[in-house]
N, C-alpha and C. Protein backbone atom coordinates (compact mmCIF):
# COMPACT_ATOMS: atom_id res chain seq x y z
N UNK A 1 104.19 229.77 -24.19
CA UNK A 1 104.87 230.67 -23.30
C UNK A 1 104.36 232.09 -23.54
N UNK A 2 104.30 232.98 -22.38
CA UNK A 2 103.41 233.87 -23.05
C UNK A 2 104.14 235.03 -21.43
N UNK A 3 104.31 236.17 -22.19
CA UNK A 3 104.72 237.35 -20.91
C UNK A 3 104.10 237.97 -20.08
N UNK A 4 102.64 237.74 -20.21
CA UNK A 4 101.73 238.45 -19.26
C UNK A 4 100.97 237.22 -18.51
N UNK A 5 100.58 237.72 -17.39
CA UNK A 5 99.49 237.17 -16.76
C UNK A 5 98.64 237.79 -16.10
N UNK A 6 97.34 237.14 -16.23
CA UNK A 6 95.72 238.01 -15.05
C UNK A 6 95.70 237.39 -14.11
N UNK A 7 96.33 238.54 -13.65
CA UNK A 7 96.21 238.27 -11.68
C UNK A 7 95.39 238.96 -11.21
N UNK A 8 94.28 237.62 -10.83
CA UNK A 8 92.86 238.30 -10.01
C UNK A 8 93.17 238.20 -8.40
N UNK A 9 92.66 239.32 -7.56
CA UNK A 9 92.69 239.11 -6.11
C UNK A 9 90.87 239.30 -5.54
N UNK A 10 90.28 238.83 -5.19
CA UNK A 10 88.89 238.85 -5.39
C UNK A 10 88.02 239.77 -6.55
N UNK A 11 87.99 241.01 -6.44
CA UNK A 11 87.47 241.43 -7.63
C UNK A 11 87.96 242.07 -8.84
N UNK A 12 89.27 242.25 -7.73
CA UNK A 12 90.11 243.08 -8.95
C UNK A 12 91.35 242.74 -9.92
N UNK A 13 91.05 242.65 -11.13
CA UNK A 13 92.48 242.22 -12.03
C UNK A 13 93.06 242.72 -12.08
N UNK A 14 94.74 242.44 -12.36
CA UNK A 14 95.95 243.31 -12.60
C UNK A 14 96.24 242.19 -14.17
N UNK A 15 97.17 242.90 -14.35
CA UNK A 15 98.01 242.19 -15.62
C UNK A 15 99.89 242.27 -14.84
N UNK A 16 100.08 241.32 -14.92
CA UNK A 16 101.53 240.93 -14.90
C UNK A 16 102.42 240.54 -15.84
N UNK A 17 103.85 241.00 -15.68
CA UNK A 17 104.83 240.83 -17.27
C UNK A 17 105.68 239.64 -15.89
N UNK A 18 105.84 238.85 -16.81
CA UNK A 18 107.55 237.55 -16.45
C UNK A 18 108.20 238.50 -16.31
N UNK A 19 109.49 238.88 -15.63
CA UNK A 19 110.41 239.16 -15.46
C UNK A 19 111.57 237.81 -15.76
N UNK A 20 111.25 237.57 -17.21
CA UNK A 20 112.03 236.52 -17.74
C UNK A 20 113.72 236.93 -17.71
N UNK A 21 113.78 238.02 -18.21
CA UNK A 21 115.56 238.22 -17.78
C UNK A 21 116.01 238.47 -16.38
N UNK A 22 115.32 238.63 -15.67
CA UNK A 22 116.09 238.86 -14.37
C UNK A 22 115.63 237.44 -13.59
N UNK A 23 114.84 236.39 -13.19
CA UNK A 23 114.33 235.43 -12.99
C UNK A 23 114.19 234.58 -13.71
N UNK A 24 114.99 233.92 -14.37
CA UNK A 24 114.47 233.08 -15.77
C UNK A 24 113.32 231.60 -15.25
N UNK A 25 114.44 231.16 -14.30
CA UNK A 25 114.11 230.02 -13.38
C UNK A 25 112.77 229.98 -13.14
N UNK A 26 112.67 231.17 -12.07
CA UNK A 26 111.75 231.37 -10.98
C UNK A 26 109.99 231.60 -12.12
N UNK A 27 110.67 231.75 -13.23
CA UNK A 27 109.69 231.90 -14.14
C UNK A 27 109.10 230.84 -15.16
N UNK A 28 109.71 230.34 -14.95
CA UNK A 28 109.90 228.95 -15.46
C UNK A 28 108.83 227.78 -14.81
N UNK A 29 109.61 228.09 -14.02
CA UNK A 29 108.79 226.91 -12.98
C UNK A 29 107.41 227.48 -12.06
N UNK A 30 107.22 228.94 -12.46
CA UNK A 30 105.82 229.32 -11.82
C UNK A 30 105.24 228.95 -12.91
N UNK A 31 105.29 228.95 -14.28
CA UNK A 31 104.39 229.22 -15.69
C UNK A 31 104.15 227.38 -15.44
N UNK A 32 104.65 226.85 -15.15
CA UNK A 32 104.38 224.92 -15.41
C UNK A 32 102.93 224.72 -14.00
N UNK A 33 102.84 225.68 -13.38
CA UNK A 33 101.76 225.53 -12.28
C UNK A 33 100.21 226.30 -12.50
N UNK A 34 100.69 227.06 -13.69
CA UNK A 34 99.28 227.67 -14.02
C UNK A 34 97.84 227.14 -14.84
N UNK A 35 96.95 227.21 -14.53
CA UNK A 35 96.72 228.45 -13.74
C UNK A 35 96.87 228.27 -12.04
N UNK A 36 97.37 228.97 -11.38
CA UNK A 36 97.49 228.44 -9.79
C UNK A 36 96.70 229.29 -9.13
N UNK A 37 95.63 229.00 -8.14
CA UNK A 37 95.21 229.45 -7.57
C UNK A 37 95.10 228.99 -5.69
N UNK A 38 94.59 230.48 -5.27
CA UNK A 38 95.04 229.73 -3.87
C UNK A 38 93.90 231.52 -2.55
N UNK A 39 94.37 231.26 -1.42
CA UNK A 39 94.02 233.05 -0.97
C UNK A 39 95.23 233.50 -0.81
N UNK A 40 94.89 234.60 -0.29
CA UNK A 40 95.76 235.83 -0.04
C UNK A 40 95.30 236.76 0.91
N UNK A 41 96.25 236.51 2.12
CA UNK A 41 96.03 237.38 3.19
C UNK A 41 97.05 238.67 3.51
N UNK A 42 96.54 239.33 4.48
CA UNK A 42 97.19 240.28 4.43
C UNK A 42 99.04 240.00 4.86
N UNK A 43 99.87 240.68 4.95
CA UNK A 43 100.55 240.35 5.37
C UNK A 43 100.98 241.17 7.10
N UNK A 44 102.29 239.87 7.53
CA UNK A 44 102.05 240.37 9.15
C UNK A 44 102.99 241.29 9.45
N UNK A 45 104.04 241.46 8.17
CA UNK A 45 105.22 242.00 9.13
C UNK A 45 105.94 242.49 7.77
N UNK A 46 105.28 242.95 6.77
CA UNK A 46 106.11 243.05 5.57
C UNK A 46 105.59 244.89 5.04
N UNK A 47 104.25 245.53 5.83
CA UNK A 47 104.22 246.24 5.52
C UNK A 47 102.99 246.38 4.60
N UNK A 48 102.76 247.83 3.36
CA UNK A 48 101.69 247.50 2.40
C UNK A 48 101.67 246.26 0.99
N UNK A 49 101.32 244.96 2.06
CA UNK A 49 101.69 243.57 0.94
C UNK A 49 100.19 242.64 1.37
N UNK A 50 99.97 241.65 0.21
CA UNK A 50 99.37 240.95 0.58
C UNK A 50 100.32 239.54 0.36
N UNK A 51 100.17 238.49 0.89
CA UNK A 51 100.76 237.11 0.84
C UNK A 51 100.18 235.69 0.96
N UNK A 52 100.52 234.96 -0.12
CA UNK A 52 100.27 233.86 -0.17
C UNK A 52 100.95 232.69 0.63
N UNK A 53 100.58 232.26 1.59
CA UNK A 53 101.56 230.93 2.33
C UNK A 53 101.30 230.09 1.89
N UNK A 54 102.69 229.36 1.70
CA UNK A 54 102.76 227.95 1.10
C UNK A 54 103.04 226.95 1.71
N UNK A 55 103.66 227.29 2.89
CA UNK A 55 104.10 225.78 3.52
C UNK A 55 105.49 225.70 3.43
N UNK A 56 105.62 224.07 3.61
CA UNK A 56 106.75 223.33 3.19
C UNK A 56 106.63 223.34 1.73
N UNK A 57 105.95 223.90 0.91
CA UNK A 57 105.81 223.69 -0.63
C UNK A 57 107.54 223.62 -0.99
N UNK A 58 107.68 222.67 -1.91
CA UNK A 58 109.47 222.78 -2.43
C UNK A 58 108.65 223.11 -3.67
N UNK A 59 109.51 224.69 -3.82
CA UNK A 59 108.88 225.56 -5.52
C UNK A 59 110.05 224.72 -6.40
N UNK A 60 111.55 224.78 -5.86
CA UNK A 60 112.26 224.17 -7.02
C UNK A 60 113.29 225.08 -7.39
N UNK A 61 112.94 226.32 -7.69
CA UNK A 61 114.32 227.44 -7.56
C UNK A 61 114.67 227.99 -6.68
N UNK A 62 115.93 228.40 -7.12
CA UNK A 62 116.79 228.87 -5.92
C UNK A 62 116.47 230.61 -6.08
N UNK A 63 117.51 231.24 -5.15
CA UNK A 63 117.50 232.92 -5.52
C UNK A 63 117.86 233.39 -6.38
N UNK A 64 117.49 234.49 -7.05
CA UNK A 64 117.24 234.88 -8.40
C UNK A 64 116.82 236.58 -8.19
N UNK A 65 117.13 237.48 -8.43
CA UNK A 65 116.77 238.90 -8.70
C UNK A 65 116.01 238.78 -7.27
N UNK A 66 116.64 238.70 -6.48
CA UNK A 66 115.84 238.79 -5.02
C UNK A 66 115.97 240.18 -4.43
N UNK A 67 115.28 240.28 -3.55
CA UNK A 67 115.17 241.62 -2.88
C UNK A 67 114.23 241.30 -1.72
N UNK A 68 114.58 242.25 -0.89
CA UNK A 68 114.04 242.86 0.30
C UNK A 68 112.84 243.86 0.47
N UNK A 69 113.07 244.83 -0.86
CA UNK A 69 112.35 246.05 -0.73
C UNK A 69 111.58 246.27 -2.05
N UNK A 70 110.43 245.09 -2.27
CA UNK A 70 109.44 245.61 -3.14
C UNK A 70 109.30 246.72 -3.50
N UNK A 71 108.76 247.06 -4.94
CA UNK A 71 108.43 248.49 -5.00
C UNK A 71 106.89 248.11 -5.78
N UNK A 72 105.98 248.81 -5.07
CA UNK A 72 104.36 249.04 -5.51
C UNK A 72 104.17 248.08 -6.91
N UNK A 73 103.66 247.05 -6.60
CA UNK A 73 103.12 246.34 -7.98
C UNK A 73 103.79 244.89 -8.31
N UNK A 74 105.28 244.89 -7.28
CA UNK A 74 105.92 243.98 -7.31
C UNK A 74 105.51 242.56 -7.11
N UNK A 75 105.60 241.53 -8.06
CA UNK A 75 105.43 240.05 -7.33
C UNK A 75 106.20 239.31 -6.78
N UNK A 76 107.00 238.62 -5.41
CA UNK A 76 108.16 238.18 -4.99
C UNK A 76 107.74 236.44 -4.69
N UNK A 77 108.75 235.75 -4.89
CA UNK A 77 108.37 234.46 -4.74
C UNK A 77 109.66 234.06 -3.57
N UNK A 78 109.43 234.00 -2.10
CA UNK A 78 110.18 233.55 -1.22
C UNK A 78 110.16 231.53 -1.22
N UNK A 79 111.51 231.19 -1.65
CA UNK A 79 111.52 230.21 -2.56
C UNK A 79 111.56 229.34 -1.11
N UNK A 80 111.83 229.72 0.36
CA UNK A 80 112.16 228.79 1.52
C UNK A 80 113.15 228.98 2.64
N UNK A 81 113.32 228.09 3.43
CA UNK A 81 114.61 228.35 4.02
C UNK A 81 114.18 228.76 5.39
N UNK A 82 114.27 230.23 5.49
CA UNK A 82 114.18 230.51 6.72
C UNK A 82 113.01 230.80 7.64
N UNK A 83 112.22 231.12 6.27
CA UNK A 83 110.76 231.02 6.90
C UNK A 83 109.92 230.11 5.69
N UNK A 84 108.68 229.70 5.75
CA UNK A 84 107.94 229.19 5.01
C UNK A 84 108.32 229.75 3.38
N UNK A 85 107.67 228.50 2.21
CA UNK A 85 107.47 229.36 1.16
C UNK A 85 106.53 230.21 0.81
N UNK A 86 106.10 231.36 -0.05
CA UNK A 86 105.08 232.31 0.09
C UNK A 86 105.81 232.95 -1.19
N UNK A 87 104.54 233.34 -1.54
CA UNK A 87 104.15 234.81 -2.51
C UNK A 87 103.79 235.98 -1.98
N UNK A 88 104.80 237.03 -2.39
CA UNK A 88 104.40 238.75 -1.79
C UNK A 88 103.60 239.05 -2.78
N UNK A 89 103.06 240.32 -2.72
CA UNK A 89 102.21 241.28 -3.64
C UNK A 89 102.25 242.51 -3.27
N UNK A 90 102.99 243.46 -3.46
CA UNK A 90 103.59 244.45 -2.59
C UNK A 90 102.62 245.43 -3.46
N UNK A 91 101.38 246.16 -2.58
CA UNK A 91 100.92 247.20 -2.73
C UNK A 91 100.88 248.70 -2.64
N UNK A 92 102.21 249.19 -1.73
CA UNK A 92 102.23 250.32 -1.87
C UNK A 92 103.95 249.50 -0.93
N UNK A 93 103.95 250.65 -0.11
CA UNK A 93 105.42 250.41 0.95
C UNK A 93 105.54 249.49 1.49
N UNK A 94 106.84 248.48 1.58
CA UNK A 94 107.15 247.60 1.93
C UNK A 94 108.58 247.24 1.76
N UNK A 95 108.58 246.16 2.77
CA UNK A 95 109.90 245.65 3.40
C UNK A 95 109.75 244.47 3.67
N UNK A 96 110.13 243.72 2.97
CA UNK A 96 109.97 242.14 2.69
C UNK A 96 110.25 241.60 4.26
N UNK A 97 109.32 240.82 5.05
CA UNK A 97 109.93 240.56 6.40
C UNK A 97 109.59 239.38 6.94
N UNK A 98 109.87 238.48 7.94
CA UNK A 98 108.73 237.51 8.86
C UNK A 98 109.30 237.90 10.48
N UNK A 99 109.07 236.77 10.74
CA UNK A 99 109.10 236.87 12.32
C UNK A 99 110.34 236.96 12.71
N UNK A 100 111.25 236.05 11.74
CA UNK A 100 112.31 235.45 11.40
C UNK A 100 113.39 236.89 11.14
N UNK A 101 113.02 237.78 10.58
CA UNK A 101 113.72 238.84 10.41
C UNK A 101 113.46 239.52 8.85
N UNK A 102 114.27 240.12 7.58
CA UNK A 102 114.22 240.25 6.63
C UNK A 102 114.29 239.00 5.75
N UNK A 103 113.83 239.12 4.78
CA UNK A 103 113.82 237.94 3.51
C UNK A 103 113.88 238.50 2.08
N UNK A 104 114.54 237.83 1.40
CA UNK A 104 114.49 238.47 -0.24
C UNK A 104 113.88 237.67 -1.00
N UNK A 105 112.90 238.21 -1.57
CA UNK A 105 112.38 237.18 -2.43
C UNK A 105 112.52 237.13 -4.09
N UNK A 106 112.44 236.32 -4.99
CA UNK A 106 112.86 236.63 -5.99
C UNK A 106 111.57 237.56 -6.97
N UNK A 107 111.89 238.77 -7.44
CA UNK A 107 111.26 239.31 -8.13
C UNK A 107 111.11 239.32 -9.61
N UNK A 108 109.83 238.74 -9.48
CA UNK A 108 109.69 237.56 -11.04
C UNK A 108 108.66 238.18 -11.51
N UNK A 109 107.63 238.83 -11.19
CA UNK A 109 106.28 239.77 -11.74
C UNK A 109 106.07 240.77 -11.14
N UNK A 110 105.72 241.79 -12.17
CA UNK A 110 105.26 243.01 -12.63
C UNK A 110 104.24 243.60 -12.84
N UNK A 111 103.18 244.11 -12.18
CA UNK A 111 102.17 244.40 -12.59
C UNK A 111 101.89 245.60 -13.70
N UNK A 112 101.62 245.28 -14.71
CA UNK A 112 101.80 246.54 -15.91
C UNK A 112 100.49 247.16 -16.07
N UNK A 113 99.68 246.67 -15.70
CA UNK A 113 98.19 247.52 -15.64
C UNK A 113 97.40 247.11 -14.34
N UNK A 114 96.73 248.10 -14.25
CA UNK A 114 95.65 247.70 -13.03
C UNK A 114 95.78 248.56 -11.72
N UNK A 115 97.30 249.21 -11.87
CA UNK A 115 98.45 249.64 -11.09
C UNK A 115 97.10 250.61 -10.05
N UNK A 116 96.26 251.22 -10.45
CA UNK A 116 95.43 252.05 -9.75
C UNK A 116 94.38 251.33 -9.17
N UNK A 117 94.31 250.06 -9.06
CA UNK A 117 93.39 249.67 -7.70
C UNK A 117 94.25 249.07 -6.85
N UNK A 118 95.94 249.07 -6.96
CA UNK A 118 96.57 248.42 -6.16
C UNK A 118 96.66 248.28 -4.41
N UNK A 119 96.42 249.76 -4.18
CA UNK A 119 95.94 249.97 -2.58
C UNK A 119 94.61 250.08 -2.69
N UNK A 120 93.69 249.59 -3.23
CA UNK A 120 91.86 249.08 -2.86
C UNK A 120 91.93 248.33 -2.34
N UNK A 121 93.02 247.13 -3.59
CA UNK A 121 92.33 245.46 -3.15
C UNK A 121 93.94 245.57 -1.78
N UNK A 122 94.36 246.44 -1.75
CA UNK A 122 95.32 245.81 -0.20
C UNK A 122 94.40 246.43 1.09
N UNK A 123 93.70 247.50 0.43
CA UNK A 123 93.05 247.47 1.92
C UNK A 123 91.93 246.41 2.19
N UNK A 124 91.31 245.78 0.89
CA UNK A 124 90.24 245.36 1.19
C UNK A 124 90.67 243.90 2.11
N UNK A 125 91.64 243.48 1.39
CA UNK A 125 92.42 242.30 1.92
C UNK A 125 92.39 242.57 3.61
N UNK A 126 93.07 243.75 4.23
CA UNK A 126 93.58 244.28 5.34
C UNK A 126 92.33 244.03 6.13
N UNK A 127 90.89 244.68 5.63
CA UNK A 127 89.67 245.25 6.36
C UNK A 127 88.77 243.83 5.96
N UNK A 128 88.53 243.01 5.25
CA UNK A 128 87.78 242.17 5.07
C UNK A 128 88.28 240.57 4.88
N UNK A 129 89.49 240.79 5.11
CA UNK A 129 89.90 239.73 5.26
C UNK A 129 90.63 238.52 3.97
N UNK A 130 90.38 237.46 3.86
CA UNK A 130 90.97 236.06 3.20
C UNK A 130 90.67 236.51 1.71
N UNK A 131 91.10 236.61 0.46
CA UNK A 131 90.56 236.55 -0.63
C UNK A 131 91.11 235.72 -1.65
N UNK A 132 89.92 235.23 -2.49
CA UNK A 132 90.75 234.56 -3.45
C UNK A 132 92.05 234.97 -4.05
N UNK A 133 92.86 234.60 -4.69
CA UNK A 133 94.09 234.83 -5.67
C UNK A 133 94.02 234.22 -6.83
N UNK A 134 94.02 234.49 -8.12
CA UNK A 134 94.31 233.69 -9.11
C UNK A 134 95.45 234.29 -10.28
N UNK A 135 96.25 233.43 -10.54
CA UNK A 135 97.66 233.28 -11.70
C UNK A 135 97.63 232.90 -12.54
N UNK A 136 96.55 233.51 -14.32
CA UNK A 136 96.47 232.50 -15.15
C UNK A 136 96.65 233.30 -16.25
N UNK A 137 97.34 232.35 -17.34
CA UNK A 137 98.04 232.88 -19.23
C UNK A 137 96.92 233.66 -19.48
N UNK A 138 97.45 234.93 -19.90
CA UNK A 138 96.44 235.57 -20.86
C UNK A 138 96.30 235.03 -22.42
């Protein structure tokens, strides 16, 4: 078990902390999937975010330290329901959203370093499109 993770988005790493006390769950059951990898597109309706869609994926937890209103660096795990499941990555301003209306997602990671290419890799996402994502133990 380990509190950080390297979260790569095509070229650029961040480092992420668990937000083990406020998400225990949601942390729980992301750490049993790593390393997980997948892309990450921009997002449509949430503002400065990038997002991972999942589908019908059943993650397994419920809501947990959820929110609406990322703040810069935030990781949110929208566990289902009203719209698909998905991963936020909130790069600068944002407002957790879909088509569907607002959504809270549970805020389970932290980005503790890297914090200064955070609006690069969201524009690059924005301007160039699909990029890898990767979620793995430091």
């Amino acid at each position: 078990m380990t509190d950080l993770l390297k979260v790569s988005v095509g070229p650029f790493i961040f480092t992420a902390r668990f937000e083990r006390q406020k998400a225990p769950e949601t942390c729980r059951i992301f750490e049993t999937f790593l390393p997980f990898h997948n892309q990450t597109i921009h997002s449509r309706w949430s503002g400065e975010a990038v997002w991972v869609p999942l589908g019908d994926f059943q993650f397994g937890a419920g809501f947990e330290n959820h929110t609406c209103h990322p703040s810069r660096g935030d990781i949110l795990l929208y566990p289902g329901g009203y719209s698909e499941t998905e991963l936020l990555f909130a790069y600068g301003s944002s407002h957790f959203a879909s088509k569907m209306g607002a959504l809270a997602g549970n805020h389970f990671l932290t980005v503790v370093d890297g914090a200064e290419n955070l609006e690069t890799m969201g524009r690059m996402v924005l301007w160039q499109g699909a990029q890898p994502i990767r979620f793995e133990a430091i």
